[in-house]
Protein backbone atom coordinates (compact mmCIF):
# COMPACT_ATOMS: atom_id res chain seq x y z
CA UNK A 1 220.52 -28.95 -72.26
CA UNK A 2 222.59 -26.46 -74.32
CA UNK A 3 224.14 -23.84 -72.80
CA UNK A 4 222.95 -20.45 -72.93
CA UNK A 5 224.75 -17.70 -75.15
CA UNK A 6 227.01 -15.95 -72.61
CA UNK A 7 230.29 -18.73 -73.49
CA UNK A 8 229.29 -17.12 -77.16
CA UNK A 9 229.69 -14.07 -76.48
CA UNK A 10 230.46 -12.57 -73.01
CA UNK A 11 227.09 -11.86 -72.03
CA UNK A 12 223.65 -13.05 -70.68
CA UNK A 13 221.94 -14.17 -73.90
CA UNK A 14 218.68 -15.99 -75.40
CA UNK A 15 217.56 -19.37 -74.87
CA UNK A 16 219.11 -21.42 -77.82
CA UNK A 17 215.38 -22.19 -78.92
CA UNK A 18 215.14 -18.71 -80.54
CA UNK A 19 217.04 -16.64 -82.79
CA UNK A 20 219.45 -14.26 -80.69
CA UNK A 21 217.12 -10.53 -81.49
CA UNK A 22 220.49 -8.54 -80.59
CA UNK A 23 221.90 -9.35 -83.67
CA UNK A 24 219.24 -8.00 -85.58
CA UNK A 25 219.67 -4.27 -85.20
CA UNK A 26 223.80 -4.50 -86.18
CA UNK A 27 223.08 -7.04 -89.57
CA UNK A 28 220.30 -4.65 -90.61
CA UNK A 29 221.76 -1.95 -90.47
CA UNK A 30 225.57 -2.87 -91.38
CA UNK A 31 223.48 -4.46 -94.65
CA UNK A 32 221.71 -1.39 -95.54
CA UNK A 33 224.88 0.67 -95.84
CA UNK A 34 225.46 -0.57 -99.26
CA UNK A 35 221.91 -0.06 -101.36
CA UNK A 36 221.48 3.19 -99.04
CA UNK A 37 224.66 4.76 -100.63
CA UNK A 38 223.69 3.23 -104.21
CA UNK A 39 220.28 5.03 -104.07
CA UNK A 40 221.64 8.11 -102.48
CA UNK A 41 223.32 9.30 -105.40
CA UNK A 42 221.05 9.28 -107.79
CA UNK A 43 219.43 12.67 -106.69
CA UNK A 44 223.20 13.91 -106.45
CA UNK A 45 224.59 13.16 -109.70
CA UNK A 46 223.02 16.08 -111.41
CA UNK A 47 224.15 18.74 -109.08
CA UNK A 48 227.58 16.84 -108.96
CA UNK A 49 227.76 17.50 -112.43
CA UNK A 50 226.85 21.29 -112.27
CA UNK A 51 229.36 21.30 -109.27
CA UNK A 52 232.22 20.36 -111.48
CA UNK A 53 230.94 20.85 -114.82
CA UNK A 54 230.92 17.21 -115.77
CA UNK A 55 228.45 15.55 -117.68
CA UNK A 56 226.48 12.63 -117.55
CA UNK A 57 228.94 10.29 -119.44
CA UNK A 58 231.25 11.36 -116.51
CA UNK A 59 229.08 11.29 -113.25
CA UNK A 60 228.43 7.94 -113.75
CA UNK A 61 231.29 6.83 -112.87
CA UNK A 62 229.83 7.83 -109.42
CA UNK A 63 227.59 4.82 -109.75
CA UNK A 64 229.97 2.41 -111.73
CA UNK A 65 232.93 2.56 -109.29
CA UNK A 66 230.86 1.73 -106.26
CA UNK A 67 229.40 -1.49 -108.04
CA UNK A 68 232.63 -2.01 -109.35
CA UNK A 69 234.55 -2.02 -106.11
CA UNK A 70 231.07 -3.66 -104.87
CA UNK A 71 230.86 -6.25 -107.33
CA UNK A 72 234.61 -7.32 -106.80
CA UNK A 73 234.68 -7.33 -102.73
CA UNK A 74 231.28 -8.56 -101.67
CA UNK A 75 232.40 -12.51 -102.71
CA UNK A 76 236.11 -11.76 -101.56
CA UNK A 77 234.71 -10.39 -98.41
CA UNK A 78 232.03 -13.34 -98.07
CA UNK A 79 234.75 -16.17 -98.35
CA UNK A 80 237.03 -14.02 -95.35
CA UNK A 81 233.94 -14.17 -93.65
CA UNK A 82 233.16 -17.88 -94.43
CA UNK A 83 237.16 -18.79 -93.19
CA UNK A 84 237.91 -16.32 -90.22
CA UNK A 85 233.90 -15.39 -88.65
CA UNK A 86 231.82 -12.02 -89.06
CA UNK A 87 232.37 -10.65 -86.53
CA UNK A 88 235.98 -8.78 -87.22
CA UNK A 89 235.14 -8.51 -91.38
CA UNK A 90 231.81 -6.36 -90.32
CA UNK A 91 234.11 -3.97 -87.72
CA UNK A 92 236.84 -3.69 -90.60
CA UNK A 93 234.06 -2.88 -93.26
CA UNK A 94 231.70 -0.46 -91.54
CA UNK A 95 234.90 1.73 -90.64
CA UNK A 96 235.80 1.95 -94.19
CA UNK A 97 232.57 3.25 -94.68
CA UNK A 98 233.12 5.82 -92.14
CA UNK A 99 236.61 6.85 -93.80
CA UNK A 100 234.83 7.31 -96.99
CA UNK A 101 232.51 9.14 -95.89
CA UNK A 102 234.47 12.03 -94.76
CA UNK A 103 237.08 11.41 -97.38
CA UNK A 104 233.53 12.36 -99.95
CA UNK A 105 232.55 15.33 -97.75
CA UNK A 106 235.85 16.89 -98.62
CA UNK A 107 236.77 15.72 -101.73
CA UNK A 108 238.37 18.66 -104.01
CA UNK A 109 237.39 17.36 -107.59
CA UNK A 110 234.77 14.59 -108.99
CA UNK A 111 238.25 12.08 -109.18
CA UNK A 112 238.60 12.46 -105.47
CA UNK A 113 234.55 11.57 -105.20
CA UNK A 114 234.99 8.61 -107.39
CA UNK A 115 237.80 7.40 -105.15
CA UNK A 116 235.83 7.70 -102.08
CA UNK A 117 233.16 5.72 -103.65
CA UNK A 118 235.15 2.63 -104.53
CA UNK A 119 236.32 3.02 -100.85
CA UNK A 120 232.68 2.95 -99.59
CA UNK A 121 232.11 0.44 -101.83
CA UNK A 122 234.51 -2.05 -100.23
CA UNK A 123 233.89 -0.79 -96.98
CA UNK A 124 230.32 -1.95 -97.52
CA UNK A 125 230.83 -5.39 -99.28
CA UNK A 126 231.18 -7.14 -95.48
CA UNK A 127 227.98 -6.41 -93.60
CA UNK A 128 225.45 -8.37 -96.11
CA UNK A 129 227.55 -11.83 -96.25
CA UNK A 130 228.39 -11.32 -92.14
CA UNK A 131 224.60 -11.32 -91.60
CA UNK A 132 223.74 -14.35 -93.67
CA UNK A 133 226.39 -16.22 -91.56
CA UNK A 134 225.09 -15.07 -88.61
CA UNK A 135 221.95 -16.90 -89.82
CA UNK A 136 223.26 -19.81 -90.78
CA UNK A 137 225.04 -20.25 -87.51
CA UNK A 138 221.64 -19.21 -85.23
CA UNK A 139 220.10 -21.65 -87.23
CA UNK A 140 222.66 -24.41 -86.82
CA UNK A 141 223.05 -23.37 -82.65
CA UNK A 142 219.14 -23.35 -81.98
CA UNK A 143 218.90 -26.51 -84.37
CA UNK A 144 215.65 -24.60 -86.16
CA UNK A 145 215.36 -23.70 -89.35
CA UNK A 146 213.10 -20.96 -89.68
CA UNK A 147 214.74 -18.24 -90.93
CA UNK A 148 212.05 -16.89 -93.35
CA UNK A 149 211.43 -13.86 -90.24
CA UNK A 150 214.93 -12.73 -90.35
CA UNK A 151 215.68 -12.92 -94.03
CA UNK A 152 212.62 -10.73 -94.45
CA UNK A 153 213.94 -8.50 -92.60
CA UNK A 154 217.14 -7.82 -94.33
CA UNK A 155 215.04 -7.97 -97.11
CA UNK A 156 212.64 -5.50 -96.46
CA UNK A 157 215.08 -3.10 -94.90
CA UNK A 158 217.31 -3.73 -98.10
CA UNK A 159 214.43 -3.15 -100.38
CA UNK A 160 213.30 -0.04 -98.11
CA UNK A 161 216.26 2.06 -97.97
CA UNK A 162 217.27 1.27 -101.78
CA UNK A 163 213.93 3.00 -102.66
CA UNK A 164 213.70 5.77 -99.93
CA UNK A 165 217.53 6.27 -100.71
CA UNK A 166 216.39 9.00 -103.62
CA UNK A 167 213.75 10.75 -101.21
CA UNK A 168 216.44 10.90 -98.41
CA UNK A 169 219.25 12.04 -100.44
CA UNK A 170 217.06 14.46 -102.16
CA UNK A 171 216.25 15.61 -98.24
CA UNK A 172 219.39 15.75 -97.64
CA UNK A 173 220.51 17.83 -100.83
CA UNK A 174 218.19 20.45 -99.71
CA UNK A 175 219.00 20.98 -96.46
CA UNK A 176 223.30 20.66 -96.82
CA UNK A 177 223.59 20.47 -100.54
CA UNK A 178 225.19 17.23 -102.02
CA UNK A 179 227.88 16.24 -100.11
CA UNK A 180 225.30 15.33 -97.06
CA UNK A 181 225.39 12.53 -98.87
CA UNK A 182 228.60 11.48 -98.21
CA UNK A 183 228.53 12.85 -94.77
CA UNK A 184 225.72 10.99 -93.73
CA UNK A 185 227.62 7.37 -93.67
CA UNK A 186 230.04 9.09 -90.76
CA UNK A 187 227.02 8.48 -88.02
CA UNK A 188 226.16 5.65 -89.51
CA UNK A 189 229.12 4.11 -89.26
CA UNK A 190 230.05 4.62 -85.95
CA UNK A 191 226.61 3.28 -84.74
CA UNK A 192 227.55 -0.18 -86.54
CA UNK A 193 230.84 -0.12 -84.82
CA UNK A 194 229.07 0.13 -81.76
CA UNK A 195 226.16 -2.20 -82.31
CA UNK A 196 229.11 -4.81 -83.55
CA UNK A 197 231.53 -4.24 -81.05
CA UNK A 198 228.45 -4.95 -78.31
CA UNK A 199 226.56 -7.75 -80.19
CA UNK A 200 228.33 -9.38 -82.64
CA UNK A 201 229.45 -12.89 -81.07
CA UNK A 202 233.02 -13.55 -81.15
CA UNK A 203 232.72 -16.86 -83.23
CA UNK A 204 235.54 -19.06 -84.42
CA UNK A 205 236.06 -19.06 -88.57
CA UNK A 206 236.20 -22.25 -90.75
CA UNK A 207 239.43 -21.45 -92.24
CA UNK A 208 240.87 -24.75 -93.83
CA UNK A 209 244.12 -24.01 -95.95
CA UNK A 210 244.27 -20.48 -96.01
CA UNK A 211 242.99 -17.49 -98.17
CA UNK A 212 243.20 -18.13 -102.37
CA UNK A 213 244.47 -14.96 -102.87
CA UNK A 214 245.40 -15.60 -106.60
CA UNK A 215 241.62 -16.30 -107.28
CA UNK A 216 240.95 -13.54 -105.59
CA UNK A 217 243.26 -11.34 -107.96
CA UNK A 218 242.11 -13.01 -111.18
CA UNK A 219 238.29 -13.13 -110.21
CA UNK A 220 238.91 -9.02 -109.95
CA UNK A 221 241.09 -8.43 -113.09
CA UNK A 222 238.02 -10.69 -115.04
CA UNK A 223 235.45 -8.11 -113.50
CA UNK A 224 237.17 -4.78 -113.66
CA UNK A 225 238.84 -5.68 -117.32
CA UNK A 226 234.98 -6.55 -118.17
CA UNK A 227 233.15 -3.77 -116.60
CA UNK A 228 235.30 -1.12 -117.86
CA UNK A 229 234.79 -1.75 -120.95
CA UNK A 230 231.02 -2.16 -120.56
CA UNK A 231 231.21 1.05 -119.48
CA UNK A 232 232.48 2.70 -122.35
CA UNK A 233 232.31 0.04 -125.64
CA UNK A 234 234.80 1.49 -127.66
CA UNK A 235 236.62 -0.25 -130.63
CA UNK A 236 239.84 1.04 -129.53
CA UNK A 237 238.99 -0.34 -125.68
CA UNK A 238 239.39 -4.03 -127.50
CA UNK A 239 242.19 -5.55 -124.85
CA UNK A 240 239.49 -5.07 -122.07
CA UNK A 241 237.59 -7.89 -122.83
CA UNK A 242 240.80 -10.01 -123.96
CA UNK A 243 242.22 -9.22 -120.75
CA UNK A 244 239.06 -10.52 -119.10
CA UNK A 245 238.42 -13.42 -121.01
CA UNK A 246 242.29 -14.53 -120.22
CA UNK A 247 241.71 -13.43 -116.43
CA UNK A 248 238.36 -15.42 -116.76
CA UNK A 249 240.44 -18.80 -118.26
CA UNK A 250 243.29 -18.46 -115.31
CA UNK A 251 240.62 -18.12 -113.02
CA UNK A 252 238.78 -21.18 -114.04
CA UNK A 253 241.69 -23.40 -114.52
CA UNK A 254 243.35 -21.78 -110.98
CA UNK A 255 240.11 -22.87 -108.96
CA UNK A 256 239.52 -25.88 -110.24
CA UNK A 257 242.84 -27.67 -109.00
CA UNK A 258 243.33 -25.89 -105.81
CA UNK A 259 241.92 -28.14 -102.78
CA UNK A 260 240.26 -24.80 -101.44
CA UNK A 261 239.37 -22.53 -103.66
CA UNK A 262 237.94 -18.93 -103.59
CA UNK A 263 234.45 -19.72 -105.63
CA UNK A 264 234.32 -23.60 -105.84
CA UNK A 265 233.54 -24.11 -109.44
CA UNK A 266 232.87 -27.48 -109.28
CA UNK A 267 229.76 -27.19 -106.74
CA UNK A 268 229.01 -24.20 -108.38
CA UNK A 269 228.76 -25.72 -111.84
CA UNK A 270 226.87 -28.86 -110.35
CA UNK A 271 224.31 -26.45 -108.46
CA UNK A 272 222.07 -25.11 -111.32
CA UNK A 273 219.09 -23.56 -109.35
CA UNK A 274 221.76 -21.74 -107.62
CA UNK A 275 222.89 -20.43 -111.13
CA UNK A 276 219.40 -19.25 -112.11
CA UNK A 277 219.32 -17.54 -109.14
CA UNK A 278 222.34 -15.26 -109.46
CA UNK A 279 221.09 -14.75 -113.62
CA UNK A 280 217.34 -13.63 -111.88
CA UNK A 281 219.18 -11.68 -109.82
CA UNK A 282 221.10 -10.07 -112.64
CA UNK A 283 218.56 -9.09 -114.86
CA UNK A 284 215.99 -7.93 -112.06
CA UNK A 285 218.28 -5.21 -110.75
CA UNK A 286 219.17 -4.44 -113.84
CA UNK A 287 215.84 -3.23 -114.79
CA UNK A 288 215.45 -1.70 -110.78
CA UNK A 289 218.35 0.39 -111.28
CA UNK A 290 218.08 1.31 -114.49
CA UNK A 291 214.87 2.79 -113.68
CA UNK A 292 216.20 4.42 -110.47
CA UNK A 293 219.24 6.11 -112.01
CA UNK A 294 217.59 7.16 -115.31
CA UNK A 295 214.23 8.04 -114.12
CA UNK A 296 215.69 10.16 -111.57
CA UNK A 297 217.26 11.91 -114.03
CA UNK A 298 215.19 12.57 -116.22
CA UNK A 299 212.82 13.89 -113.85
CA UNK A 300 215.51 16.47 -113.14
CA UNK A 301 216.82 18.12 -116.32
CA UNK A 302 213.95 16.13 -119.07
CA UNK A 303 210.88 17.35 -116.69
CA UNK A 304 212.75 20.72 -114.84
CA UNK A 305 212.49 19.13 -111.25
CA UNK A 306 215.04 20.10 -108.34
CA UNK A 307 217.02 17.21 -107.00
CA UNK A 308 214.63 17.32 -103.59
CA UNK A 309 211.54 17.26 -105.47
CA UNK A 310 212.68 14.43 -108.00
CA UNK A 311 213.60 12.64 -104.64
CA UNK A 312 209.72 13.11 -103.44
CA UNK A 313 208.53 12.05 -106.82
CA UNK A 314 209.64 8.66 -106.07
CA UNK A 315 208.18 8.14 -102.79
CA UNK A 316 205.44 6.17 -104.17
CA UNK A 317 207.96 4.06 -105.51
CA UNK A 318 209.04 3.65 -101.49
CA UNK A 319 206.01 2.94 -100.25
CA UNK A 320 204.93 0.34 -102.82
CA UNK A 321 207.35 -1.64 -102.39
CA UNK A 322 207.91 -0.99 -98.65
CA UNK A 323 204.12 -2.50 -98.31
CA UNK A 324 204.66 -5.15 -100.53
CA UNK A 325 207.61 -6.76 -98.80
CA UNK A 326 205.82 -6.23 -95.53
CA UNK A 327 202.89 -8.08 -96.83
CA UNK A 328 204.86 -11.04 -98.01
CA UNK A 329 208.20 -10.82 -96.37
CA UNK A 330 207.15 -14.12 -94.26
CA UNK A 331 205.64 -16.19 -96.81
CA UNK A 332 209.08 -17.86 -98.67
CA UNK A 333 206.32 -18.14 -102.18
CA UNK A 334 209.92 -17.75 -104.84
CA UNK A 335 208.16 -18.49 -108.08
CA UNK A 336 205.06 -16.76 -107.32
CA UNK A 337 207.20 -13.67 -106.31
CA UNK A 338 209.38 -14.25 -108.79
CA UNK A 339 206.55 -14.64 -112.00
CA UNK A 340 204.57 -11.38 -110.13
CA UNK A 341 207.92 -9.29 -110.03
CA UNK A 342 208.64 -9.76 -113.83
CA UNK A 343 205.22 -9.08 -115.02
CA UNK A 344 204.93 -6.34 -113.14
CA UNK A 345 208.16 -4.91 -114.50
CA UNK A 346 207.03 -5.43 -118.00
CA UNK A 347 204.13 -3.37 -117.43
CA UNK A 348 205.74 -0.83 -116.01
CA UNK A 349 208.16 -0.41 -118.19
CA UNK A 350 205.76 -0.37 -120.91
CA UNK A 351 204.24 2.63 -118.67
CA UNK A 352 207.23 4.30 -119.26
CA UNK A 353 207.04 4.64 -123.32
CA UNK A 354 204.05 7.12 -122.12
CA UNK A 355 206.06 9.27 -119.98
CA UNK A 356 206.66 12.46 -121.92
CA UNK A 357 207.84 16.37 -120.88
CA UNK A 358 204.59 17.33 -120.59
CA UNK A 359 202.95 14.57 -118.85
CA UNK A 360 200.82 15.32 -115.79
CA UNK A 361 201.88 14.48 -112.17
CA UNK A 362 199.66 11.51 -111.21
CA UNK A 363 201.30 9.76 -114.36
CA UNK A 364 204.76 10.30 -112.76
CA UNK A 365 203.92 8.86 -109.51
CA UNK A 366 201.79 6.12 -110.91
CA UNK A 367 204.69 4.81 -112.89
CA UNK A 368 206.81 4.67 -109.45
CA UNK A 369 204.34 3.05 -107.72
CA UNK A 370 204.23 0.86 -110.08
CA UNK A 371 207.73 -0.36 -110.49
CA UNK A 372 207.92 -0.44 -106.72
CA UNK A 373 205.93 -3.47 -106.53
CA UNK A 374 208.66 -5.84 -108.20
CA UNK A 375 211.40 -4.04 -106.59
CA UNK A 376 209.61 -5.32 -103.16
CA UNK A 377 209.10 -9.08 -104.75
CA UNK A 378 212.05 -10.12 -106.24
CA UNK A 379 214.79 -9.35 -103.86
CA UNK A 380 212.96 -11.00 -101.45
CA UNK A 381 212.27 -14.13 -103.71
CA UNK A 382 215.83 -14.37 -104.65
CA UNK A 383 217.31 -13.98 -101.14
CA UNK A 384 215.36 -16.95 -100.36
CA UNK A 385 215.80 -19.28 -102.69
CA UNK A 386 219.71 -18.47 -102.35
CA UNK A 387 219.26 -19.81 -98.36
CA UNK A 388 217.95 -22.93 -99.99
CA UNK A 389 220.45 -23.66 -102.45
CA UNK A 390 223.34 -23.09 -101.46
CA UNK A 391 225.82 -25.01 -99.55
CA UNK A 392 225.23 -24.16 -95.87
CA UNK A 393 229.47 -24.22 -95.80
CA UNK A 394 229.94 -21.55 -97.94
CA UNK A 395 226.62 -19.59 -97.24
CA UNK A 396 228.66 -16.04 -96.66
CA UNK A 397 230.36 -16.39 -99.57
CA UNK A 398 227.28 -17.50 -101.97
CA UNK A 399 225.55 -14.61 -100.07
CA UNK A 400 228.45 -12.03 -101.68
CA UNK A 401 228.29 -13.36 -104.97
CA UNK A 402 224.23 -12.58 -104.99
CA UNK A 403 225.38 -9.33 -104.43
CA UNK A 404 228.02 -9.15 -107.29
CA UNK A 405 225.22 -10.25 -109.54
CA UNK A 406 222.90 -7.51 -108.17
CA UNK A 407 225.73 -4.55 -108.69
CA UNK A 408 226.72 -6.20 -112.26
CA UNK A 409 223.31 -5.10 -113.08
CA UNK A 410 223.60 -2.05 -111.45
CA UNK A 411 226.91 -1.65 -113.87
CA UNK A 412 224.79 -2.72 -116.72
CA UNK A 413 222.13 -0.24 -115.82
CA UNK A 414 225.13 2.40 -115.20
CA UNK A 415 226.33 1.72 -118.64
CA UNK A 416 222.48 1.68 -120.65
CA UNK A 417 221.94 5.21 -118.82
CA UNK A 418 224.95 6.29 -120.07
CA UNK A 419 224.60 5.19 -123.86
CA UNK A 420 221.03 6.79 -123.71
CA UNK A 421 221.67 9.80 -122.12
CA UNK A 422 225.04 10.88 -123.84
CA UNK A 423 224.87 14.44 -122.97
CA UNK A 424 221.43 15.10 -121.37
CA UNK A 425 218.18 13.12 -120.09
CA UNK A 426 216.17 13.56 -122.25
CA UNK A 427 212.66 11.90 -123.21
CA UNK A 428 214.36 10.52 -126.38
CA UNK A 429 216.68 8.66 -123.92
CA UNK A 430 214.07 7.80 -121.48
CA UNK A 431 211.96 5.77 -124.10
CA UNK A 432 214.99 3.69 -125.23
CA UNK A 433 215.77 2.95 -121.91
CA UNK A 434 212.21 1.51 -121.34
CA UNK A 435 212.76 -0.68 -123.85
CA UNK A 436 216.38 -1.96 -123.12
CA UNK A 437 214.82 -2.73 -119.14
CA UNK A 438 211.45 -3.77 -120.97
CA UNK A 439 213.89 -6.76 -122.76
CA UNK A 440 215.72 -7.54 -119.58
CA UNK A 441 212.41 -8.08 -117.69
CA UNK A 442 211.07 -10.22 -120.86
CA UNK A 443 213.92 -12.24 -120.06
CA UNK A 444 213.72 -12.56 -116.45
CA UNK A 445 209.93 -13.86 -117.12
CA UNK A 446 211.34 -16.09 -119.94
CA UNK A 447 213.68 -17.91 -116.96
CA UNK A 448 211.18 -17.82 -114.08
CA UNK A 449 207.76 -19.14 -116.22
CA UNK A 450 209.45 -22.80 -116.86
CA UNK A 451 210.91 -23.27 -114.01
CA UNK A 452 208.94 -26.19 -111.24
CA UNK A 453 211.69 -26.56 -109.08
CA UNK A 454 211.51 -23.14 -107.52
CA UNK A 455 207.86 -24.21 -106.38
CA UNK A 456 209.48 -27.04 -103.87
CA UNK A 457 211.92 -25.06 -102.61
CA UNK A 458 211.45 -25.89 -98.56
CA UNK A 459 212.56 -25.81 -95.29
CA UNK A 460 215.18 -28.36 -94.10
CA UNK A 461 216.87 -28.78 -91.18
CA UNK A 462 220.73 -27.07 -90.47
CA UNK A 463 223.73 -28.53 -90.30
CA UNK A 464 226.14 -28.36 -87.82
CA UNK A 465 229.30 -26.75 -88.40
């Protein structure tokens, strides 16, 4: 008979036949840290801008250096996680977030805001892959594979909190003026250091010949060269995506000869489902947030709503998709999500060419609702068929690199919202915006229609480690 938890972790635990429920409330909520902070700001980046009479073209940067920072440490973060356990990389993270939180409340100028956001950024790049170990290894100690109840979970309250994240921060806005915002992650940190420090097993890593730290360093200089310049695409801005492409080369040829590597290119290369996942993943959050950062502002300077009531204006958007990953959170169903989610997206988009100044109210929240049906489908379609394809080994670290595709879109999104709204939201803006997320969600249909194998994507069972 196998042993109950308590040589795990200290304490009395479950039977091994079921998934341990205590670590539940700590991956949840350590996972929701990141997409909570990403949705936040949209609400804030107006009166940001009036705070420190920035535009648009600079207040971005609000949302680019989170992804950025995001994009870079959420696969770094996974592999630490993959070699040394979750349970110290989760501590570590969550009190970065804390840090940055208070470092936000108090910054002086929008610089000192942009640092704090590359900071919570980091800070929140360890929770997601921590939890996706943690359910690989309940998995792999009960000998069950049935993880579809738990990764629903962390989907739903991922997809939640990304869409009530407007409606809170515009809350918040209203009640303590922008920089609750940033306050807000001080509580919440200290309640994941809690939950962690109390639940959160103390389980050996996998380390095998120590950390690739010069993968690491390329794999970042590739991004960040890249993404700045997507940012701003300027002629004179030409060595940023030289110095990528010759970060991108090192990095290849680097991880290809070392015996343990950061990102294993060779299993990656060999695993195409797994690479059709990340691309679905790309272009459906970059449709999600394009929508969420440039619909929010337009309804705030193009239609003349306060922050607050541009947050409420998207509460349908919550609740659709909040009741559509309820609905189907258990049922695994990728392609089905996946083809629903992308047709939905192109209709709504499509809604959006009808969206004008003087458009009446029902319109506005229809169009939310609308768009909040995919955003509750394909995260939770992509989440899954990640589980399934990747190498159980290396699950933390696949895990991270979902999310760097999900926050390059959010960078791509960033970027569109700037080029379309150079100096104000407008409706001019709006339209072409529809249209640039209308192409990405062609596309995302385009990869999803021909492809069977996402249709026997099942349940096998767990390795041991």
């Amino acid at each position: 008979m196998i042993p109950r938890l308590r040589a795990r972790t200290g304490t009395t635990g479950p039977s091994p036949a079921g998934f341990d429920r205590r670590l539940v409330a700590p991956m949840v909520l350590g996972s929701v840290l990141n997409p909570v902070n990403s949705s936040m700001i949209a609400v804030a980046l107006v009166p940001i801008g009036v705070a420190f009479g920035a535009p648009p073209a600079r207040t971005v940067w609000l949302v680019s250096a989170l992804y950025l920072a995001t994009a870079v440490g959420q696969p770094v973060m996974g592999r630490l996680v993959d070699m040394y356990g979750p349970r110290g990389l989760y501590l570590t993270g969550t009190a970065l977030v804390g840090v940055a939180g208070l470092l936000g409340a108090s910054a002086p100028s929008l610089g000192a805001l942009i640092a704090a956001r590359v900071l919570l950024g980091l800070g929140t790049s360890a929770a997601y892959p921590a939890a996706m170990r943690l359910t690989r290894g309940e998995a792999e100690r009960t000998g069950r594979d049935s993880p579809a109840g738990v990764l629903a979970v962390l989907a739903v309250a991922n997809q939640t909190v990304a869409v009530v994240g407007p409606a809170l921060g515009g809350l918040l806005i209203g009640v303590g003026g922008w920089r609750t915002v940033f306050t807000v992650n001080v509580p919440l940190s200290a309640a994941c250091l809690v939950l962690g420090a109390l639940r959160l097993p103390r389980t050996p890593g996998r380390r095998q010949r120590g950390v690739d730290l010069p993968g690491m360093v390329l794999f970042a200089v590739l991004l960040v060269a890249l993404m700045l310049f997507l940012t701003d695409p300027r002629a004179d801005r030409w060595y940023l995506p030289v110095l990528s492409a010759v970060a991108a080369t090192g990095f290849a040829v680097r991880e290809l000869r070392v015996p343990d590597p950061f990102i294993d290119l060779r299993v990656l290369g060999g695993n195409g489902p797994l690479l059709a996942t990340y691309l679905r993943q790309f272009l459906g959050y970059t449709t999600a947030y394009a929508f969420m950062y440039g619909y929010t502002q337009w309804l705030e300077q193009g239609r003349g709503l306060s922050a607050s009531t541009a947050g409420l204006a998207l509460l349908p958007l919550s609740v659709s998709a909040l009741t559509v990953s309820a609905l189907t959170g258990r049922r695994e169903a990728v392609r089905a999500k996946l083809l629903t989610g992308s047709l939905l997206q192109i209709a709504g988009c499509a809604a959006l060419l009808l969206v004008g100044r003087g458009s009446p109210l029902w319109l506005l929240l229809a169009v939310g609702a609308l768009l909040g049906v995919p955003q509750g489908l394909i995260g939770l379609a992509t989440q899954n068929a990640l589980y399934r394809q990747a190498d159980p080994e290396r699950i933390a670290s696949a895990a991270g690199l979902l999310r760097t595709f999900t926050y390059l879109g959010a960078l791509g999104a960033s970027a569109a919202t700037a080029a379309f709204y150079p100096h104000r939201a407008d409706t001019a803006g709006l339209h072409g915006l529809a249209l640039f997320m209308l192409a990405g969600s062609a596309l995302l249909l385009a990869t999803t229609l021909p492809d069977r194998s996402l249709g026997r994507l099942t349940s096998h069972t767990p390795r041991k480690a």
